[in-house]
C-alpha atoms as a PDB file:
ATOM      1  CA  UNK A   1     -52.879  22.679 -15.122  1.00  0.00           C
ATOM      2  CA  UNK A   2     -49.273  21.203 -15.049  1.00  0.00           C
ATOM      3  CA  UNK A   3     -47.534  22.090 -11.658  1.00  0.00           C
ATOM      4  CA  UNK A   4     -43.896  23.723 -12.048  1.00  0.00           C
ATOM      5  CA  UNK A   5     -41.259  22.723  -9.474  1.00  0.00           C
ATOM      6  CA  UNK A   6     -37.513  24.141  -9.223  1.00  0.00           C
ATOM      7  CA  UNK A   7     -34.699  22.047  -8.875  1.00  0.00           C
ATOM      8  CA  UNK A   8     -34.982  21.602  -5.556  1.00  0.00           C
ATOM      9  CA  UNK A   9     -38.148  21.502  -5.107  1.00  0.00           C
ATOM     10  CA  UNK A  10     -38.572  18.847  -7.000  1.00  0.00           C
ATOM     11  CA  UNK A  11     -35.277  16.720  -5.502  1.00  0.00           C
ATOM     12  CA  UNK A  12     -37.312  16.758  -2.071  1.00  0.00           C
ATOM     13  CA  UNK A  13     -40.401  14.921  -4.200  1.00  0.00           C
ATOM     14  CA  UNK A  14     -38.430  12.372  -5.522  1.00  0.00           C
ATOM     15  CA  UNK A  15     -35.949  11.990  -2.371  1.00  0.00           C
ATOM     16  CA  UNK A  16     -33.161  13.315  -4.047  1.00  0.00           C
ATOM     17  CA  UNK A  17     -30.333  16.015  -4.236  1.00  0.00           C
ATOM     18  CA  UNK A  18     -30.709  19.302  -6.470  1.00  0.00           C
ATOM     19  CA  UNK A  19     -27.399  18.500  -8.209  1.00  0.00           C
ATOM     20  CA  UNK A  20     -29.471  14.921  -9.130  1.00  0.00           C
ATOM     21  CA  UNK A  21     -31.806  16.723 -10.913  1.00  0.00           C
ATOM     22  CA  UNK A  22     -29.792  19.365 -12.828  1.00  0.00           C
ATOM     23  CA  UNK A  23     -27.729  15.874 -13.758  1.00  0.00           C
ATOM     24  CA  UNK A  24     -31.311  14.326 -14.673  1.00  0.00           C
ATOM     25  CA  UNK A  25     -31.765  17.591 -16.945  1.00  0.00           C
ATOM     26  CA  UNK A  26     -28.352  17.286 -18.743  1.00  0.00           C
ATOM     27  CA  UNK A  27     -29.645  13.156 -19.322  1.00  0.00           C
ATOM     28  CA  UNK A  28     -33.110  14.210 -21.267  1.00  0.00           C
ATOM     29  CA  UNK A  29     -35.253  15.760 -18.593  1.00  0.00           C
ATOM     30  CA  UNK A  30     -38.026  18.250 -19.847  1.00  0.00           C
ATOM     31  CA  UNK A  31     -37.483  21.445 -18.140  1.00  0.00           C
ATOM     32  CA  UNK A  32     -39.074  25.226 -19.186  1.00  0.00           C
ATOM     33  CA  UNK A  33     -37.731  28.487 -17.962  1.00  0.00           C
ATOM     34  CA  UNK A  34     -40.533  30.276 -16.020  1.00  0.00           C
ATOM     35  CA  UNK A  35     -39.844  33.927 -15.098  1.00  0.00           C
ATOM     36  CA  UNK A  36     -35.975  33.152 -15.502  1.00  0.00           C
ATOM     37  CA  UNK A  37     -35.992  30.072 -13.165  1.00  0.00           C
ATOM     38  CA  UNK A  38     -35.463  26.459 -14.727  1.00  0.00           C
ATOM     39  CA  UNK A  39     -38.177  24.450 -13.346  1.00  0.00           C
ATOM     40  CA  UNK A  40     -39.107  20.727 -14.093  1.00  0.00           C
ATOM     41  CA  UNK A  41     -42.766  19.512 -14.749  1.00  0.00           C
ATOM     42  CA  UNK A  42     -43.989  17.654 -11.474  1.00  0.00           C
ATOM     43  CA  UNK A  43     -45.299  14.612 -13.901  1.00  0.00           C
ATOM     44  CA  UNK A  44     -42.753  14.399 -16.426  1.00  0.00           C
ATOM     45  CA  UNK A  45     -40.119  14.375 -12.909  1.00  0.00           C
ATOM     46  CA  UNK A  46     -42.006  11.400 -11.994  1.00  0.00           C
ATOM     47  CA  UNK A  47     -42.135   9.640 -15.355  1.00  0.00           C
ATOM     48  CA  UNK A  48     -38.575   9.921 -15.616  1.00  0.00           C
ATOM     49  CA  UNK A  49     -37.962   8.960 -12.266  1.00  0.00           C
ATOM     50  CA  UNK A  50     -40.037   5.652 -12.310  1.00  0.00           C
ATOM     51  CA  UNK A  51     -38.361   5.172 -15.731  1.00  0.00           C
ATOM     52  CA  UNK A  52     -34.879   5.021 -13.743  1.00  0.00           C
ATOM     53  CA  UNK A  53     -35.697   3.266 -11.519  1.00  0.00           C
ATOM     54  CA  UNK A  54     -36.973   0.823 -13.341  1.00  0.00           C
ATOM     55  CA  UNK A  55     -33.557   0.320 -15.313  1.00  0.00           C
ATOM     56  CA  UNK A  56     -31.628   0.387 -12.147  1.00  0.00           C
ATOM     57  CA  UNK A  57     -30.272  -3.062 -10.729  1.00  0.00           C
ATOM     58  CA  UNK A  58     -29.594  -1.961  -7.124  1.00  0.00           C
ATOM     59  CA  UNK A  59     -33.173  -0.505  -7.175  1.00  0.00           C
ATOM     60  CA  UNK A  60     -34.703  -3.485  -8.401  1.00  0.00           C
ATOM     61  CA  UNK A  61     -32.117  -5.335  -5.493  1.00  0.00           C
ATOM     62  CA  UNK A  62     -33.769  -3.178  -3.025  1.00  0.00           C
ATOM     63  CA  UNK A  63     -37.461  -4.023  -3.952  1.00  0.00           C
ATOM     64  CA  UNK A  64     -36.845  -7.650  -3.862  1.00  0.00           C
ATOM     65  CA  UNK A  65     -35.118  -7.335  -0.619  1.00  0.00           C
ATOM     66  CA  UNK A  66     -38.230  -5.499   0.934  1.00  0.00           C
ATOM     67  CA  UNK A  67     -40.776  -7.496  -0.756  1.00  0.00           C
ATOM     68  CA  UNK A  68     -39.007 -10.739   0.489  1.00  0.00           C
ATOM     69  CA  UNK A  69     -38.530  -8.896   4.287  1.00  0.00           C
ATOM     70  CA  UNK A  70     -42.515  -8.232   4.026  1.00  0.00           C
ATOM     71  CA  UNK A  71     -43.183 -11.422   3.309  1.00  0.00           C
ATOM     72  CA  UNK A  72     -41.039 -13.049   5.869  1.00  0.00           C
ATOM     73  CA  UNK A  73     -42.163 -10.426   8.822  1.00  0.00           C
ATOM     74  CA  UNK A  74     -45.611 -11.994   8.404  1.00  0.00           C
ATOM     75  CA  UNK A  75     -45.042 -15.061   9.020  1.00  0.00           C
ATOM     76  CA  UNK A  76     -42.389 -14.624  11.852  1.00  0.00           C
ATOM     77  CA  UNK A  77     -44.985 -11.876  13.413  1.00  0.00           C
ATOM     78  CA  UNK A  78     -47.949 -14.086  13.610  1.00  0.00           C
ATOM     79  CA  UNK A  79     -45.211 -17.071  15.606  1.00  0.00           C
ATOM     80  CA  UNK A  80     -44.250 -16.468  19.308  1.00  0.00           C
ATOM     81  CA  UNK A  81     -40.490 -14.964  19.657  1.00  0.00           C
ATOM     82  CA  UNK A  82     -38.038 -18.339  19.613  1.00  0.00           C
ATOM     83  CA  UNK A  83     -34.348 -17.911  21.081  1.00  0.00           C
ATOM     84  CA  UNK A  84     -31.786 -18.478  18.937  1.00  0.00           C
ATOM     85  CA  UNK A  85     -27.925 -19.164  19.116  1.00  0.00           C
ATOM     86  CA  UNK A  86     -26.138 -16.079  17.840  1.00  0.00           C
ATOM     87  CA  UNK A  87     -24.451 -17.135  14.896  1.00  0.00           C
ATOM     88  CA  UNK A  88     -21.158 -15.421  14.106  1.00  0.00           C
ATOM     89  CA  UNK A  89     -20.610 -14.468   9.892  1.00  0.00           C
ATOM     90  CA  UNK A  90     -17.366 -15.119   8.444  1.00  0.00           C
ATOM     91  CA  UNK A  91     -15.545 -13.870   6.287  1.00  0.00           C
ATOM     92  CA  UNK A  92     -15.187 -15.655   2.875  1.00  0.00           C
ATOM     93  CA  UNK A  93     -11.710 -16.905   2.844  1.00  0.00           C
ATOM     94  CA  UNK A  94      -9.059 -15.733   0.295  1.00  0.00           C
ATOM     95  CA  UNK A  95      -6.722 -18.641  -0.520  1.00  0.00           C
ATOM     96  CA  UNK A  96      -3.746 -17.489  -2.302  1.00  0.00           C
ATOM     97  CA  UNK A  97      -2.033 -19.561  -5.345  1.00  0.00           C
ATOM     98  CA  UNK A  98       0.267 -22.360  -3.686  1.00  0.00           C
ATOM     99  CA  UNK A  99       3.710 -20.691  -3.992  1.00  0.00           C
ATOM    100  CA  UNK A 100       6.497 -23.193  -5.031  1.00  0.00           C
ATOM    101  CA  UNK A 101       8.180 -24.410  -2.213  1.00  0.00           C
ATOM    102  CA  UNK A 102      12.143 -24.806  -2.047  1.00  0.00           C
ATOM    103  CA  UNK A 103      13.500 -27.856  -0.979  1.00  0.00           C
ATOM    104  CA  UNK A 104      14.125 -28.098   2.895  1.00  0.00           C
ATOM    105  CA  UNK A 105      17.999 -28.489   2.301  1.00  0.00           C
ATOM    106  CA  UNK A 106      18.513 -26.028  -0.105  1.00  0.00           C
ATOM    107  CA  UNK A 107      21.233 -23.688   0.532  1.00  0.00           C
ATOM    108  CA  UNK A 108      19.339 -20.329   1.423  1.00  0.00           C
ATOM    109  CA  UNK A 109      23.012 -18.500  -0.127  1.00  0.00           C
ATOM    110  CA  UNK A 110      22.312 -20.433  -3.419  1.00  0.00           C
ATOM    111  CA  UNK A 111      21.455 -17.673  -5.137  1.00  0.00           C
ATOM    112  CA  UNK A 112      23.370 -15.018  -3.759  1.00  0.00           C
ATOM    113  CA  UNK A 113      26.083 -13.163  -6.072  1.00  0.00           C
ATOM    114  CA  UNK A 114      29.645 -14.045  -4.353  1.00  0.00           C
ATOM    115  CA  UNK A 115      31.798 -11.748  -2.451  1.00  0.00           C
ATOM    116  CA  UNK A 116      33.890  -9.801  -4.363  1.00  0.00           C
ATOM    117  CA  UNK A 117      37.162 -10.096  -2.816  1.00  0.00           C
ATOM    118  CA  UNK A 118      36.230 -13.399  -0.697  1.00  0.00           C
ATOM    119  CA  UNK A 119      39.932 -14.953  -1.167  1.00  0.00           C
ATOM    120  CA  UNK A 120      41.423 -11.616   0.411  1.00  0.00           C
ATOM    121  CA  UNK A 121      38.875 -11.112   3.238  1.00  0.00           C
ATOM    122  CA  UNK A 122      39.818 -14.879   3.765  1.00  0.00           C
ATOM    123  CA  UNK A 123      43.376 -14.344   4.292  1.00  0.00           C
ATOM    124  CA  UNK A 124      42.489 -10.929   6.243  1.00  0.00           C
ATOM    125  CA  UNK A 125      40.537 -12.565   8.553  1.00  0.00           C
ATOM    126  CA  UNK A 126      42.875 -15.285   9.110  1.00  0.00           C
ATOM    127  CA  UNK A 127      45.887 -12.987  10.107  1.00  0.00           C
ATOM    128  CA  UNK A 128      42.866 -10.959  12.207  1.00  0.00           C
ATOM    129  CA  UNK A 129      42.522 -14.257  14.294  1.00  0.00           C
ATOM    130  CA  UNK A 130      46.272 -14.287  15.251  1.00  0.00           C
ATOM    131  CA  UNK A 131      46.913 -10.524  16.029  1.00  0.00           C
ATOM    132  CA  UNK A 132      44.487  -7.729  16.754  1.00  0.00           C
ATOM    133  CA  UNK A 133      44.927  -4.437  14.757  1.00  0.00           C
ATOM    134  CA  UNK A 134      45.567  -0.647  16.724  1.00  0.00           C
ATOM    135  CA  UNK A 135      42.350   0.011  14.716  1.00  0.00           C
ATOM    136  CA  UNK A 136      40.618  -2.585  16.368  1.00  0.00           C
ATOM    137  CA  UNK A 137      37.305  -0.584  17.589  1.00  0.00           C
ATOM    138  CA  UNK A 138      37.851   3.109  15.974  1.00  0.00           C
ATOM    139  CA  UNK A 139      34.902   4.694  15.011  1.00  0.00           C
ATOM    140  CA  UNK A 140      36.650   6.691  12.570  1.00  0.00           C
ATOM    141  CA  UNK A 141      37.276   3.598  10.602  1.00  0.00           C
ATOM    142  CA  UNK A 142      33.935   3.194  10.176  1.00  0.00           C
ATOM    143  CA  UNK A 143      32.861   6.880   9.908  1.00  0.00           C
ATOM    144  CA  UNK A 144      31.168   8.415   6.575  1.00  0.00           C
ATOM    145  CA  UNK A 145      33.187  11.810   6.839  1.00  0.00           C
ATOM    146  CA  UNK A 146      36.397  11.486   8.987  1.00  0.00           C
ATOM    147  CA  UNK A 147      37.864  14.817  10.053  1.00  0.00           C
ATOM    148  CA  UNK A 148      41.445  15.626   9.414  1.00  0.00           C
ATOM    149  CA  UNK A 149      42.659  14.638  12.606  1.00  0.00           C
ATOM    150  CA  UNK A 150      41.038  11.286  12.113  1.00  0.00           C
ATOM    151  CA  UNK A 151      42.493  10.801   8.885  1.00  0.00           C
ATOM    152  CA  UNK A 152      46.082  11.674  10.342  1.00  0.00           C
ATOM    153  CA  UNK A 153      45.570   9.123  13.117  1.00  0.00           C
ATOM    154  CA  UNK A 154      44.659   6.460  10.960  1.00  0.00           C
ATOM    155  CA  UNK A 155      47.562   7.129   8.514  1.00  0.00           C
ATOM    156  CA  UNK A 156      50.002   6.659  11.446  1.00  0.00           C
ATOM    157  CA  UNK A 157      48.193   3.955  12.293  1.00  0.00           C
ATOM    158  CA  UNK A 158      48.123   1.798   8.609  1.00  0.00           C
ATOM    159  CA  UNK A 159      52.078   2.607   8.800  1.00  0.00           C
ATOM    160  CA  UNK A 160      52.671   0.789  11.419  1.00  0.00           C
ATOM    161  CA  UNK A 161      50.274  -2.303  11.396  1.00  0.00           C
ATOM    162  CA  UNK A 162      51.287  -5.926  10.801  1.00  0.00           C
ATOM    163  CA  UNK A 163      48.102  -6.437   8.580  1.00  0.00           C
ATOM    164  CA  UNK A 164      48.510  -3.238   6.347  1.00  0.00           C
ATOM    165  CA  UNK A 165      49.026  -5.442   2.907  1.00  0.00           C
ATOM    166  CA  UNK A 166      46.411  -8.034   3.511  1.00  0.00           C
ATOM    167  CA  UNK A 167      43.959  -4.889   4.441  1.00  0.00           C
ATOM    168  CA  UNK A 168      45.673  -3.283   1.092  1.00  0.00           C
ATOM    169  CA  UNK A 169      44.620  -6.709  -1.315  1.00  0.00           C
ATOM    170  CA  UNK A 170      41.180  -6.817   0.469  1.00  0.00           C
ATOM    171  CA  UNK A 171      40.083  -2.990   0.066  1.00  0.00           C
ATOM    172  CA  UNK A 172      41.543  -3.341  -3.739  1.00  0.00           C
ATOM    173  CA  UNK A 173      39.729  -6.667  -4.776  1.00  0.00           C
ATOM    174  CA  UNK A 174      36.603  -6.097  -2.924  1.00  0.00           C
ATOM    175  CA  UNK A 175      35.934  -2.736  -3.010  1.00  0.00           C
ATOM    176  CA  UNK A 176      34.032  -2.438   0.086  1.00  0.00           C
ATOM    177  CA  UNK A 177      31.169   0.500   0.282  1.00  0.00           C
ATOM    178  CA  UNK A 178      31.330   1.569   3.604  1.00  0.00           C
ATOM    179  CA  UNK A 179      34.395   2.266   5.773  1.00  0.00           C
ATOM    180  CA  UNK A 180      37.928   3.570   5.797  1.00  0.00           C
ATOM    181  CA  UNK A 181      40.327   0.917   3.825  1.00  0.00           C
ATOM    182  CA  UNK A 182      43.893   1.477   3.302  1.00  0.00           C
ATOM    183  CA  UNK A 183      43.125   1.130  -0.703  1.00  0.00           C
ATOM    184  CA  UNK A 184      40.692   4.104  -0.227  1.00  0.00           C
ATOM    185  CA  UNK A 185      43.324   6.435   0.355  1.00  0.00           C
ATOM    186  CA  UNK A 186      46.004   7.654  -1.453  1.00  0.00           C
ATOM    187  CA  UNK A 187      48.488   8.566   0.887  1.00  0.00           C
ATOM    188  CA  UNK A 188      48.532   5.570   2.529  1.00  0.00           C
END
């Protein structure tokens, strides 16, 4: 008389999960309902076990692996205990594809776009060399949001400064992102 196992049941034979076997079952695994449970035949479980394993490669891996280890353990178990140097494993090395080298004396700002507005920030920083601006060290020059009062202080300041025009030619030909420019503003 066949014996009936449930799903789990019948995982713990083979060493397995429940979820395994209701997998197995969708894959071609004989199965019966017996008084409303789904239960597997104990030898048709272990046919189609056996049959997978068979057909799987890491299995297969496995077996060899043992069946070599058995082998092995024999021999070393029947030969006194030796010392040994520890050998350290490493790592197989990854080289990478040689990347093209540039010359040693290539210019490193070859390939950068040039400065918009490099004849004018020239010329500004020229005059910058021979006289120092009132707006030499505001932070509201270089502030995202100036408030009003900033603003005001900075107009009377652009009024009155000997560089105004050269800042003027700069902040139009360059068109800096970031700052406060003369250009920027209207009522300047």
């Amino acid at each position: 008389m066949p014996r009936w196992l449930t799903y789990s049941q019948a995982a713990e034979r083979v060493r397995s999960h429940p979820e395994t076997v209701k997998r197995w079952r969708r894959m071609g695994l004989s199965f019966a309902l017996v008084d409303g449970r789904r239960m597997v035949r104990e030898d048709a479980l272990l046919v189609f076990w056996r049959e997978r394993m068979k057909a799987d490669p890491v299995h297969q891996a496995r077996i060899a692996r043992d069946r070599l280890q058995d082998a092995s353990g024999a021999v070393v178990a029947s030969a006194p205990p030796q010392a040994t140097k520890r050998r350290q494993a490493s790592a197989p090395r990854r080289t990478a594809a040689p990347r093209p080298q540039p010359a040693r004396d290539a210019d490193p700002l070859a390939n950068v776009a040039p400065m918009r507005g490099a004849r004018e920030f020239a010329a500004l920083q020229d005059a910058l060399r021979e006289v120092t601006p009132s707006c030499d060290g505001m932070d509201a020059y270089t502030a995202d949001r100036p408030s009003e009062d900033d603003v005001e202080t900075m107009r009377a300041i652009c009024e009155s400064c000997p560089v105004l025009k050269l800042c003027q030619a700069y902040a139009a030909a360059g068109r800096p992102s970031a700052g406060n420019w003369p250009a920027s503003r209207s009522d300047v």
